[in-house]
Structures are given as structure tokens and as C-alpha cells.
Protein backbone atom coordinates (compact mmCIF):
# COMPACT_ATOMS: atom_id res chain seq x y z
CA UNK A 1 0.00 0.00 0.00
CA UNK A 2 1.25 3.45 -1.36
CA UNK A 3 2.01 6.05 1.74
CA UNK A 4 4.70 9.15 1.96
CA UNK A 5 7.51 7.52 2.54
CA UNK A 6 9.19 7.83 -0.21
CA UNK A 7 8.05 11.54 -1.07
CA UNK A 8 9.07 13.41 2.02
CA UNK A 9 11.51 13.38 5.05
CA UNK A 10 9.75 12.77 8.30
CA UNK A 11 12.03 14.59 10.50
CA UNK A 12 9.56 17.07 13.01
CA UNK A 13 6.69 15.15 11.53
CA UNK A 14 3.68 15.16 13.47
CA UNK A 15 2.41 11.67 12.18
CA UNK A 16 4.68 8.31 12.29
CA UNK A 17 3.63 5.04 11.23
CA UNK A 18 1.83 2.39 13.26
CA UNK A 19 3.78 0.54 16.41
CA UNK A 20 1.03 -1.91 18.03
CA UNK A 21 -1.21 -3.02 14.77
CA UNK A 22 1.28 -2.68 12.31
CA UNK A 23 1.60 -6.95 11.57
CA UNK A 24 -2.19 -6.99 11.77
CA UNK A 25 -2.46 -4.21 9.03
CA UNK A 26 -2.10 -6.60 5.86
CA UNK A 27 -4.91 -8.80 7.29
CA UNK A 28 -6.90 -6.06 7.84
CA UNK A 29 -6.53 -5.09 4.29
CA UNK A 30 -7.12 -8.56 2.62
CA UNK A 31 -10.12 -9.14 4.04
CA UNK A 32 -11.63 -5.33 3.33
CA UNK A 33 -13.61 -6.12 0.63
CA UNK A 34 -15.01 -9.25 1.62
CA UNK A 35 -16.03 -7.80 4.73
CA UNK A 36 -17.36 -4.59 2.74
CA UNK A 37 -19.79 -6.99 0.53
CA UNK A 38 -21.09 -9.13 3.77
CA UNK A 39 -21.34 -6.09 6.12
CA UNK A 40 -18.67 -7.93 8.73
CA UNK A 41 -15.17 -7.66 9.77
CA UNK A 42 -13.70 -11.12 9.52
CA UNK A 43 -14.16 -12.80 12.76
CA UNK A 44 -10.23 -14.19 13.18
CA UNK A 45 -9.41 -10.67 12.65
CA UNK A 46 -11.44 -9.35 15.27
CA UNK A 47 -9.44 -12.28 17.74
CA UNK A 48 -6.23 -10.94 16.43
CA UNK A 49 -6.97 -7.09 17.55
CA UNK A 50 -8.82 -8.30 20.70
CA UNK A 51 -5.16 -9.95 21.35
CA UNK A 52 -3.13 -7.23 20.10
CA UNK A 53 -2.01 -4.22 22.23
CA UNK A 54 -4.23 -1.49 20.38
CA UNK A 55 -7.08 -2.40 21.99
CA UNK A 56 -5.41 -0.84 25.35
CA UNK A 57 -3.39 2.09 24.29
CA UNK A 58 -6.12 4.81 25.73
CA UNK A 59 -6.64 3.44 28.99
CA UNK A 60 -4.25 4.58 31.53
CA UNK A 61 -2.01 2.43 33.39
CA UNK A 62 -4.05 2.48 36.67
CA UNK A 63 -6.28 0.41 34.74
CA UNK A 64 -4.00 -1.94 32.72
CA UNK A 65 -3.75 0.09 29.43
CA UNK A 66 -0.66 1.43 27.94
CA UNK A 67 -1.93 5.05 28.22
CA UNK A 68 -0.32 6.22 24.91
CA UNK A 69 -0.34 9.49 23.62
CA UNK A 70 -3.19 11.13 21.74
CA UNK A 71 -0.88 11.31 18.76
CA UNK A 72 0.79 7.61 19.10
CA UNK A 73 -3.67 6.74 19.10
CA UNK A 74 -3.90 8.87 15.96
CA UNK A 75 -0.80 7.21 14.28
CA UNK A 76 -2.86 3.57 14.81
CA UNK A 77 -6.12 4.76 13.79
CA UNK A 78 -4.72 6.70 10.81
CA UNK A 79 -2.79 3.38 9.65
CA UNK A 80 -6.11 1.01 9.95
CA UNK A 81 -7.98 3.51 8.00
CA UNK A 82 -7.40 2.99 4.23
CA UNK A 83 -7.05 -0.28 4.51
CA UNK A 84 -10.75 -1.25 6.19
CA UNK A 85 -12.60 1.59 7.01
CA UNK A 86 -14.64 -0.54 9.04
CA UNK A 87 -12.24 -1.67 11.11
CA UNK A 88 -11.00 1.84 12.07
CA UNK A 89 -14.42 2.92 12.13
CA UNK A 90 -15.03 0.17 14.74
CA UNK A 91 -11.48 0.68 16.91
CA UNK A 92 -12.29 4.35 17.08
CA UNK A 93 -15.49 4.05 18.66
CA UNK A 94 -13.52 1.28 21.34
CA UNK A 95 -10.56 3.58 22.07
CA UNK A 96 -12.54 6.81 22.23
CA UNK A 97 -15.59 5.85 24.16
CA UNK A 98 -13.54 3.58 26.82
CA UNK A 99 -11.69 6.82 27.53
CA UNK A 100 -15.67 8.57 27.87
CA UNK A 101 -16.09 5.61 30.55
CA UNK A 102 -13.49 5.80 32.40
CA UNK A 103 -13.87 10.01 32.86
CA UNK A 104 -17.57 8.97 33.93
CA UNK A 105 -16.63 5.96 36.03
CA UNK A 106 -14.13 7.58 37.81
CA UNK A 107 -11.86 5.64 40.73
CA UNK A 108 -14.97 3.82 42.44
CA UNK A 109 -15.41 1.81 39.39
CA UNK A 110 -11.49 1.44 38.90
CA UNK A 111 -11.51 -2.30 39.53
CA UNK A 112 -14.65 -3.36 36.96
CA UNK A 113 -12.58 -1.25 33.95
CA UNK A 114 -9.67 -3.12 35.02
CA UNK A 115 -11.29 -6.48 34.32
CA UNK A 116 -12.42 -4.89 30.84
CA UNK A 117 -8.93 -3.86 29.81
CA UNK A 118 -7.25 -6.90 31.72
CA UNK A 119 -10.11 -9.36 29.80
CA UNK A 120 -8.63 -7.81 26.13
CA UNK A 121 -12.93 -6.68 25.66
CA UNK A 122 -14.04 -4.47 23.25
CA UNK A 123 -16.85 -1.76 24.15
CA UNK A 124 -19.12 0.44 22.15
CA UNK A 125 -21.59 3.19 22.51
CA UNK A 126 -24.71 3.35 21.18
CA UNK A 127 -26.24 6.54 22.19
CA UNK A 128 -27.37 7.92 18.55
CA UNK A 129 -30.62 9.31 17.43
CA UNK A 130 -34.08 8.01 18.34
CA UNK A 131 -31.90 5.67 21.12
CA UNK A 132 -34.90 5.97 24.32
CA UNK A 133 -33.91 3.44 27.44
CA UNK A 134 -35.69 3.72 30.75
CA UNK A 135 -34.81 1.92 33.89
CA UNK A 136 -36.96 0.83 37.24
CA UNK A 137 -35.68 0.16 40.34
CA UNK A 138 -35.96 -3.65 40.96
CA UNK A 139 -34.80 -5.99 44.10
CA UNK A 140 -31.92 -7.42 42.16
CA UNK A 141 -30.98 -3.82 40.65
CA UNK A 142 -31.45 -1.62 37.97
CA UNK A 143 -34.11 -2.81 34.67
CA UNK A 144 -33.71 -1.28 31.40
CA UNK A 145 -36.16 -1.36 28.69
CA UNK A 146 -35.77 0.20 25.14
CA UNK A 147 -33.57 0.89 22.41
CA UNK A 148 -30.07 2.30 22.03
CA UNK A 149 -29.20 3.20 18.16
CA UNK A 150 -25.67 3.91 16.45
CA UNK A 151 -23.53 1.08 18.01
CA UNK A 152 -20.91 0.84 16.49
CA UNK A 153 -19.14 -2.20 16.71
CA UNK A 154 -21.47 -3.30 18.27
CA UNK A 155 -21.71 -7.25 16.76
CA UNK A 156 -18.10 -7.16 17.90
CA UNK A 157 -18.02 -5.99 21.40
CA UNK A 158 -18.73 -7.65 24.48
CA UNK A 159 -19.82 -4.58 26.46
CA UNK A 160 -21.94 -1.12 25.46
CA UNK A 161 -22.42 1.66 27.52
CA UNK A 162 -25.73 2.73 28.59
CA UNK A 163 -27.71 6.56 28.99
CA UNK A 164 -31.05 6.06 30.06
CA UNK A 165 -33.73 7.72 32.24
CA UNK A 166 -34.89 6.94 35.71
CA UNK A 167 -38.91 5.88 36.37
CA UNK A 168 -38.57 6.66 40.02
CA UNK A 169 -37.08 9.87 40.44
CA UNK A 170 -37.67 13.97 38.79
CA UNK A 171 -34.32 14.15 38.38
CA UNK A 172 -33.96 14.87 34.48
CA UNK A 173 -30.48 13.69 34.67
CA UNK A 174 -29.76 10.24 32.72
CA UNK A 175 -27.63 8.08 34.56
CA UNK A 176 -25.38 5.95 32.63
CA UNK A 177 -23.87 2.70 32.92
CA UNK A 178 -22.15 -0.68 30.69
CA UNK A 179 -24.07 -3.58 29.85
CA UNK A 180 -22.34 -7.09 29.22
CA UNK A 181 -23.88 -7.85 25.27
CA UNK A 182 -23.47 -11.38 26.39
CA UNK A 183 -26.49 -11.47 28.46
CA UNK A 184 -29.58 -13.14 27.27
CA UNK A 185 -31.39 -10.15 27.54
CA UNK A 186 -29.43 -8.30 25.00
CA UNK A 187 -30.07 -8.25 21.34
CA UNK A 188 -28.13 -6.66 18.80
CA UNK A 189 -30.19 -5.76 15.21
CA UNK A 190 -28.14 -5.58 12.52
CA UNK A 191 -30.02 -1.97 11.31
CA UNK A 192 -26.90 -0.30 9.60
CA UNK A 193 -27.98 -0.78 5.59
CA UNK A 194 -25.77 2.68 4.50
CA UNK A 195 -23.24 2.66 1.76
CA UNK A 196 -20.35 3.65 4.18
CA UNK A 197 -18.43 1.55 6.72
CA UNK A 198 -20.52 -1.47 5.88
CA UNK A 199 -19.37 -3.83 7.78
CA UNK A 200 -19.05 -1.01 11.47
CA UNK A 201 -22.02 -2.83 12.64
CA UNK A 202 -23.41 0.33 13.72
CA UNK A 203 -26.74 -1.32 15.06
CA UNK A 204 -29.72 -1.14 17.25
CA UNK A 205 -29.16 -2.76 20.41
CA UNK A 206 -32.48 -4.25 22.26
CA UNK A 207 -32.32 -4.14 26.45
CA UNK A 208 -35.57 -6.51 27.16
CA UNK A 209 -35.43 -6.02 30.95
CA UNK A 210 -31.66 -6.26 31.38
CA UNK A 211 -30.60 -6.00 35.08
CA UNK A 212 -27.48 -4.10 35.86
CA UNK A 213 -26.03 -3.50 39.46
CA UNK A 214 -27.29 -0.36 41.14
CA UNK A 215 -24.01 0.02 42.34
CA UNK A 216 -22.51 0.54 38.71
CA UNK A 217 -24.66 3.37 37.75
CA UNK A 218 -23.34 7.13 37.74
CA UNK A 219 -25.16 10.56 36.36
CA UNK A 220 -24.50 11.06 32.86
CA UNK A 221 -24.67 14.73 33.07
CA UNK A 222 -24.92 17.26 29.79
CA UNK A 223 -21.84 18.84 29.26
CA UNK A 224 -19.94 16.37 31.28
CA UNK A 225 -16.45 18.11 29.95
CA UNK A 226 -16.84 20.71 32.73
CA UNK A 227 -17.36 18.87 35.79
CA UNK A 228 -13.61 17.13 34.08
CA UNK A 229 -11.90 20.34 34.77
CA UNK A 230 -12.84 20.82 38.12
CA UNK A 231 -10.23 19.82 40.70
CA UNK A 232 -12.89 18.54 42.94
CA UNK A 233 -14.02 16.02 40.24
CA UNK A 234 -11.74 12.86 40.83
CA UNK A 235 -10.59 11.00 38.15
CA UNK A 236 -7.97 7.69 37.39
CA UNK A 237 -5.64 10.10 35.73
CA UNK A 238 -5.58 13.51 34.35
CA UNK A 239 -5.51 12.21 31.10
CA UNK A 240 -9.34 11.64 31.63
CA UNK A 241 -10.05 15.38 32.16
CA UNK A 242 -9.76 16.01 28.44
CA UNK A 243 -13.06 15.36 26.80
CA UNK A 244 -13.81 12.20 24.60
CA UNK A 245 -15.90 13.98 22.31
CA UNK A 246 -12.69 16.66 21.73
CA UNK A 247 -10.58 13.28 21.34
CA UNK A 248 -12.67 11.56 18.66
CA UNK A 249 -12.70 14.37 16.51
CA UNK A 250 -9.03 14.90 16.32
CA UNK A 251 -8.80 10.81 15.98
CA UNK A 252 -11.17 11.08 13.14
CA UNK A 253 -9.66 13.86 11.61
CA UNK A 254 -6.13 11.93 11.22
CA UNK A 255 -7.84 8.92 10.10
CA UNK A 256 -9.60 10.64 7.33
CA UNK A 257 -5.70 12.03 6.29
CA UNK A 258 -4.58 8.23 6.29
CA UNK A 259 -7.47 7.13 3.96
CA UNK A 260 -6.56 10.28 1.84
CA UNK A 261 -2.89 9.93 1.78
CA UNK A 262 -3.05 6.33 0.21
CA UNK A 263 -6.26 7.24 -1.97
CA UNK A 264 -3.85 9.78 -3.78
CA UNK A 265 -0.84 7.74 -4.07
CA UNK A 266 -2.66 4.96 -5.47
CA UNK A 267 -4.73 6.68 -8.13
CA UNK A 268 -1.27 8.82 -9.18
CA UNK A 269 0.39 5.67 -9.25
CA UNK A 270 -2.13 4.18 -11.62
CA UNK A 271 -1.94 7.65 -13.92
CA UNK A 272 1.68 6.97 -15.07
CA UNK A 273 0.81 4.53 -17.35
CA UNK A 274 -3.02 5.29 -18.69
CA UNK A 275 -3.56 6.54 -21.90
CA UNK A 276 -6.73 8.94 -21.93
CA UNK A 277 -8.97 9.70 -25.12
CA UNK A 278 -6.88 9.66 -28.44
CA UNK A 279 -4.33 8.16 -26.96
CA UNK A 280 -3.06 11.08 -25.10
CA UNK A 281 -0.96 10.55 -21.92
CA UNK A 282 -2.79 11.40 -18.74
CA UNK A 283 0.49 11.67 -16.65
CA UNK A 284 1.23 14.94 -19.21
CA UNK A 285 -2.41 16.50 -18.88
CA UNK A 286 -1.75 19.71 -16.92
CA UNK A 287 -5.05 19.32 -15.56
CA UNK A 288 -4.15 15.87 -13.61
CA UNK A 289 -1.14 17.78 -12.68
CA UNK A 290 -2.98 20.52 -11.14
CA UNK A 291 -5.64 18.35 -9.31
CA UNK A 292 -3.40 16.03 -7.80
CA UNK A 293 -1.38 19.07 -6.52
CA UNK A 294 -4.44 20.50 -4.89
CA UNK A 295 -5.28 17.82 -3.32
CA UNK A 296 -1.97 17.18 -2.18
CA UNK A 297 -1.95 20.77 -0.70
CA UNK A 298 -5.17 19.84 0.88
CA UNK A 299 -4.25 16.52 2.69
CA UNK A 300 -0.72 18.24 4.16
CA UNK A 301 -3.06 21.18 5.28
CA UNK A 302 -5.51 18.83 7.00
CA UNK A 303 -2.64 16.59 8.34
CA UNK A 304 -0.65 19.20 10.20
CA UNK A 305 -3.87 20.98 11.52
CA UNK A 306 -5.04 17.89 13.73
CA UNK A 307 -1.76 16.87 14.77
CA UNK A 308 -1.34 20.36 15.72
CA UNK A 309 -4.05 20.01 18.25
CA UNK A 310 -3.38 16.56 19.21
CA UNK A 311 0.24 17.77 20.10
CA UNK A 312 -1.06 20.62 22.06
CA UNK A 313 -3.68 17.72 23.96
CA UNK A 314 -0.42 15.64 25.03
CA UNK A 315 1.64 18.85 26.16
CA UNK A 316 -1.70 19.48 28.91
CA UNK A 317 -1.52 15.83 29.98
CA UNK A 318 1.86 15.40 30.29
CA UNK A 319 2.44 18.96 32.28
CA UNK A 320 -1.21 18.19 34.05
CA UNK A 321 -2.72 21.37 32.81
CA UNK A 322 -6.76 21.15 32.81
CA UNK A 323 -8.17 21.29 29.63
CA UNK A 324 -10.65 24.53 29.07
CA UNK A 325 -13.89 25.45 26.88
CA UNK A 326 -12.10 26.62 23.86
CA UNK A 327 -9.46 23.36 23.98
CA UNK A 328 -12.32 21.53 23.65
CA UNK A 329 -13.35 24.11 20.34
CA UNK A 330 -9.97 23.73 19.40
CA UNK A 331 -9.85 19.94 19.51
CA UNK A 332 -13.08 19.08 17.52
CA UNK A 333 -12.69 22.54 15.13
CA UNK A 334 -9.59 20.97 14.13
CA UNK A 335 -10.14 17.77 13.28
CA UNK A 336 -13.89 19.13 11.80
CA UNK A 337 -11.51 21.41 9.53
CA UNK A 338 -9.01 18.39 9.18
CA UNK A 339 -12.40 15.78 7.51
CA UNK A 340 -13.66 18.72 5.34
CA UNK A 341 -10.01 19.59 3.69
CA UNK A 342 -10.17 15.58 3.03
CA UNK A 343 -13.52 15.80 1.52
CA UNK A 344 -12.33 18.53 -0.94
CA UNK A 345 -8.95 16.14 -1.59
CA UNK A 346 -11.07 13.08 -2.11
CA UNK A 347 -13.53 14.71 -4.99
CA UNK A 348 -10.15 15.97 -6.45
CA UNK A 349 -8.79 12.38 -6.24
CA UNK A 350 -12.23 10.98 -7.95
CA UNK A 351 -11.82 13.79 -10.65
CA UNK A 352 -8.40 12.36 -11.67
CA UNK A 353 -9.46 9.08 -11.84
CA UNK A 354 -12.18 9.67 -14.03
CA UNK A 355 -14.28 7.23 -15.74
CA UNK A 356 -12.02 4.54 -16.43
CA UNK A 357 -11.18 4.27 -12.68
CA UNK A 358 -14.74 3.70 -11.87
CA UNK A 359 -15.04 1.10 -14.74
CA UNK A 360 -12.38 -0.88 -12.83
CA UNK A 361 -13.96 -0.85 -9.46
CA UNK A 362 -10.57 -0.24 -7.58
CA UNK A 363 -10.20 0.48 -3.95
CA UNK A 364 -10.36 3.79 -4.57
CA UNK A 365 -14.58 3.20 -5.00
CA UNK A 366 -14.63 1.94 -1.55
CA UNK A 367 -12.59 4.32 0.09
CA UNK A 368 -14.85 7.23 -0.84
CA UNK A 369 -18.31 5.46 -0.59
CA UNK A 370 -16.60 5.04 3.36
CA UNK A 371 -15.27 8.39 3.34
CA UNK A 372 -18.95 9.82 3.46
CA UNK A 373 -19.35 9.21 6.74
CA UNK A 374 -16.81 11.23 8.12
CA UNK A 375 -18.50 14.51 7.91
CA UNK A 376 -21.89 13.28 9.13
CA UNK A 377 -20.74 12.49 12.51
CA UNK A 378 -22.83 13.66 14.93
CA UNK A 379 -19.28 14.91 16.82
CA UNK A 380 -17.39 16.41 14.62
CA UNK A 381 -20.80 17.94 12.41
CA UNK A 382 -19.70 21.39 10.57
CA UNK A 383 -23.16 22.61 11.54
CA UNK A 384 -22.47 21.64 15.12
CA UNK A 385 -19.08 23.11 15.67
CA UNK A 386 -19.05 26.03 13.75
CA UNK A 387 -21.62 28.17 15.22
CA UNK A 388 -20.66 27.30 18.38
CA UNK A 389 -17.04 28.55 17.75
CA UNK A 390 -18.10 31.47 16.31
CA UNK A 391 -20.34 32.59 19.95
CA UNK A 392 -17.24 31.84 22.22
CA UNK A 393 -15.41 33.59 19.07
CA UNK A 394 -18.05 36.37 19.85
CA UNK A 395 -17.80 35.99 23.90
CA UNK A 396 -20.84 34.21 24.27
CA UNK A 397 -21.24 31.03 26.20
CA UNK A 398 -21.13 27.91 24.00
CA UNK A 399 -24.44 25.70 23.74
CA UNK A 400 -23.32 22.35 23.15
CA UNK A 401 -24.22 19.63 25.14
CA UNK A 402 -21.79 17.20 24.45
């Protein structure tokens, strides 16, 4: 697979290759289109990740996990991505939600997260749109009924985490709380039928009067990210002050610069030696020269924006400076920025490889159908992150609830 290596020095670079999944990354490409055609990762591969390393990198050592750097995360994620979308898809939403946990959690619940991370289990999140779970008060503990949507990796995980509402009490704050997917009780819908990240298994999951201990439940307040930066709020390490939502974003950001970096070098790889209409050269067009420059321009400009902010994430844990409002702007602004310089690269990329590179049904196809997720993500949403950067731009008091 075509990367930079050969086009640039990487001295001061803010990106490096993959350490933990790198012998896992040519079985994760191999089976990518298989798993793209039946909607699931290959089920050896998802062993082989459960047993690699990766799966522990953002939890922090108190519980077992390597605690790696937001950047060292990136470099994984970024690696994974044009080579399954899926799978990254699926290993974001483990690394990035695990690290929401454990800032909810906190140190009562130090022990059970161990087990998780200790155990080599994979956890997911489905707290999407039209996602309504209620739970009653029972002798053995805590019932929940309903619907969570947008799980992905869900098929693959052995716990989710759960927001739902209380029957016995006013208190309009959800509580939240993991679920083992192994119970009986649980059932997983396979609902996700979209043209990107196929095989995420970004389902429904059913809770038919699931019990959980009462003693493992904890407010899930709206814009948690504060009560993180108060001193008074305890966490397992500072690392958990910084907000997950802020993390994804950047995480996503470099993993839509992976998919673009090897989307380019393949398809101007595959220019040198096509011959367009009357036999004309396409490597001499100036126009294919001009595209692919743009859109090389683009991915270095989205590239060294989110590592910019990821590097400025590590500096704050590392020197145990709490995050503040506009980090948190600057974190998912960045890697917002970072997806929509990547969506201008990757309709560049598609103009270059014109009809004839459809005809053929290369990688390339894939790779953008996947790519249009990136920008819908409820986290990282232009709509979403713009405005409110523009009122703490303005002074005003952002809005956002998560």
C-alpha cells in the first residue's frame, strides 16, 4: 500500500507510522472487501486485535492500558484507516468511548474497567438518534427497557455503555452505565444498511429487561467536559479530564488524512501509465497535474492541523494542565476542519481518476463510498461546531451539550 515515505523526510513530523497493529495491518486489508460486501469484519481478525495491544493504548495504566499518547492513538487509527474503514471505524469508537467511561466511572469503578482492559474486551456506545432506554428500580438492581441506536461495533463488542432515564425519580439527569452484550437479555439488530463503513455494525441494540447492578450506575450529566476540569471532580488520571468527544474528533480527523494519503498515491500511481482519449498521456495533462497538486496541498493542510491540536492535547496531559472550553473548540474545530479539507482532496482524487477508474472498481470506490461518513458524525458535524465557535469567538457562552 502506497504512503509518503518515499516523497518526504519525516524529520519534526507530526504523524509516524503504526507501532502496536502494524503486523495486523495486511490482514486487515485482505479481508476489506469481503467484509465490505457481507457487512462484517472477519471474525479471526477481530481475535487478532482483541489480542493485540491497540485495543489498550487509551486506557491509563491504573487500569492496565498502555496510556499512549493522543498522537501515538492517531498514528494507529490513521494506519487502519485505508485499509478497512470498518475496522478503524469500529477501533475508534472502542478507544474513544472507553476513555468517555473511564472520565464517567471515575476511581470507584477502577476495579470493573480493570477487568475490561485486563479481559482484552471491546466496548461500544450506542447513544445515537431516536436511542430511548428507561430503567426501574428492581430488588436485584437496575431494569432497562428500550432501544439504544448507532452502536458501532457493536456485533463485535462484548460490552456497550448505557444513557437512560430513571422511572422513580424527577431528576432529568440520565444516569449511565455498561451492559455485558453477552447477556440473554441483549439483542443486537443488525439496522446499519448505508453505503459507508458497511461492515461497522453500527446497530440497534435491544435491552428486554436487562438487570445491571445499582451500584454501577453514575449521572450522565450534559456537558460532562466541565465537571472534568474541576479539581474537585476525581478522576484515574488527568488524562481523563480532556473530553472524549474533543478526542474523537481529532482521531477522526487523522484517520480521514490516512485514507486520503493512500487514496492519492494509489490513483497517481495508476496515472503513469493510462492513456486517456486519443491516446493522449494522462500523466502529461496539466489538468491531472494541477488536481493532484491540490489535493496534495489539501491533505498536508488537514494533516498538520489535527496533529497540531493533538500535540497541544499531550503537552496538557503530560504537564497536568486542565483542559478549558475553547481546547475543547480547538480539539473538535480541528479535526472538523481536518475531515472537510479531506472531503475537498477526495472529490479531487475521484476527478483524476475519471471514468475509467470507476469502470475498474478499484479500492479507490470503496474508500470514498466510506469516506462519506466522516463529515456526518454527529461529533465532529460542521453545523455543530461552527456556530458554536463562532459565539465563544463572539464571547458568548457555547451551547453544546456534548
Amino acid at each position: 500500500m502506497l504512503d509518503d515515505s518515499e516523497l518526504f523526510t519525516d524529520s519534526g513530523r507530526g504523524f509516524q507510522r503504526s507501532i502496536f497493529v502494524n503486523p495486523l495491518l495486511e490482514k486487515i486489508s485482505s479481508q476489506s472487501s469481503v467484509a465490505d460486501q457481507t457487512r462484517s469484519i472477519d471474525e479471526s481478525l477481530i481475535r487478532e486485535l482483541k489480542d493485540n495491544d491497540i485495543m489498550r493504548i487509551s486506557a491509563s495504566a491504573e487500569l492496565g492500558g498502555l496510556g499512549e499518547s493522543v498522537v501515538s492513538i492517531a498514528n494507529e487509527l490513521r494506519a487502519i484507516a485505508p485499509r478497512c474503514t470498518s475496522t478503524a471505524w469500529c477501533m475508534w469508537n472502542h478507544l474513544c468511548t472507553f476513555h468517555h467511561f473511564a472520565g464517567l466511572f471515575g476511581p470507584k469503578n477502577k476495579n470493573f474497567l480493570r477487568q475490561i482492559v485486563t479481559n482484552k474486551e471491546w466496548v461500544c456506545f450506542p447513544a445515537g438518534a431516536s436511542s430511548k432506554i428507561v430503567g426501574s428500580k428492581t430488588d436485584k438492581g437496575i431494569k432497562l427497557k428500550g432501544v439504544a441506536a448507532f452502536g458501532s461495533g457493536s456485533r463485535y463488542s462484548e460490552w456497550a455503555g448505557v444513557v437512560f432515564n430513571e422511572d422513580w425519580s424527577e431528576d432529568q439527569t440520565p444516569c449511565f452505565s455498561m451492559v455485558d452484550l453477552r447477556k440473554s437479555s441483549v439483542r443486537v439488530e443488525q439496522t446499519w444498511e448505508a453505503m459507508s463503513v458497511r461492515a461497522s455494525s453500527t446497530d440497534h441494540i435491544y435491552y428486554d429487561a436487562t438487570v445491571i447492578p445499582e451500584d454501577r450506575v453514575v449521572p450522565w450529566p450534559l456537558r460532562h467536559r466541565e465537571n472534568l476540569r474541576d479539581p474537585e471532580y476525581h478522576v484515574i488520571n488527568d488524562r481523563y479530564r480532556e473530553d472524549w468527544v474533543g478526542l474523537s474528533v481529532v482521531w477522526l480527523g487523522a484517520m480521514a488524512t490516512g485514507l486520503v494519503e493512500v487514496s492519492l498515491n494509489e490513483v497517481a500511481a495508476s496515472i503513469k501509465e493510462r492513456i486517456a482519449i486519443f491516446g493522449t498521456k494522462m500523466v502529461d495533462k496539466p489538468t491531472i497535474h494541477t488536481n493532484l497538486g491540490r489535493a496534495r496541498a489539501l491533505l498536508n493542510a488537514a494533516t498538520d492541523t489535527v496533529y497540531a491540536a493533538m500535540i497541544e492535547t499531550d503537552t496538557r496531559i503530560t504537564q497536568n494542565i486542565f483542559p478549558v472550553e475553547g481546547d475543547y473548540f480547538r480539539q473538535t474545530s480541528s479535526g472538523m476542519q481536518a475531515v472537510l479539507l479531506c472531503e475537498k482532496a477526495m472529490k479531487l482524487i475521484l476527478r483524476v481518476s475519471g471514468g475509467n477508474g470507476l469502470r475498474e472498481g478499484t479500492d479507490f470506490e470503496r474508500r470514498y463510498r466510506d469516506f462519506q461518513a466522516f463529515p456526518l458524525h454527529i461529533n465532529g458535524h460542521a453545523d455543530r461546531i461552527t456556530e458554536q465557535l463562532g459565539r465563544i469567538s463572539l464571547g458568548l457562552e457555547s451551547q453544546n451539550v456534548f
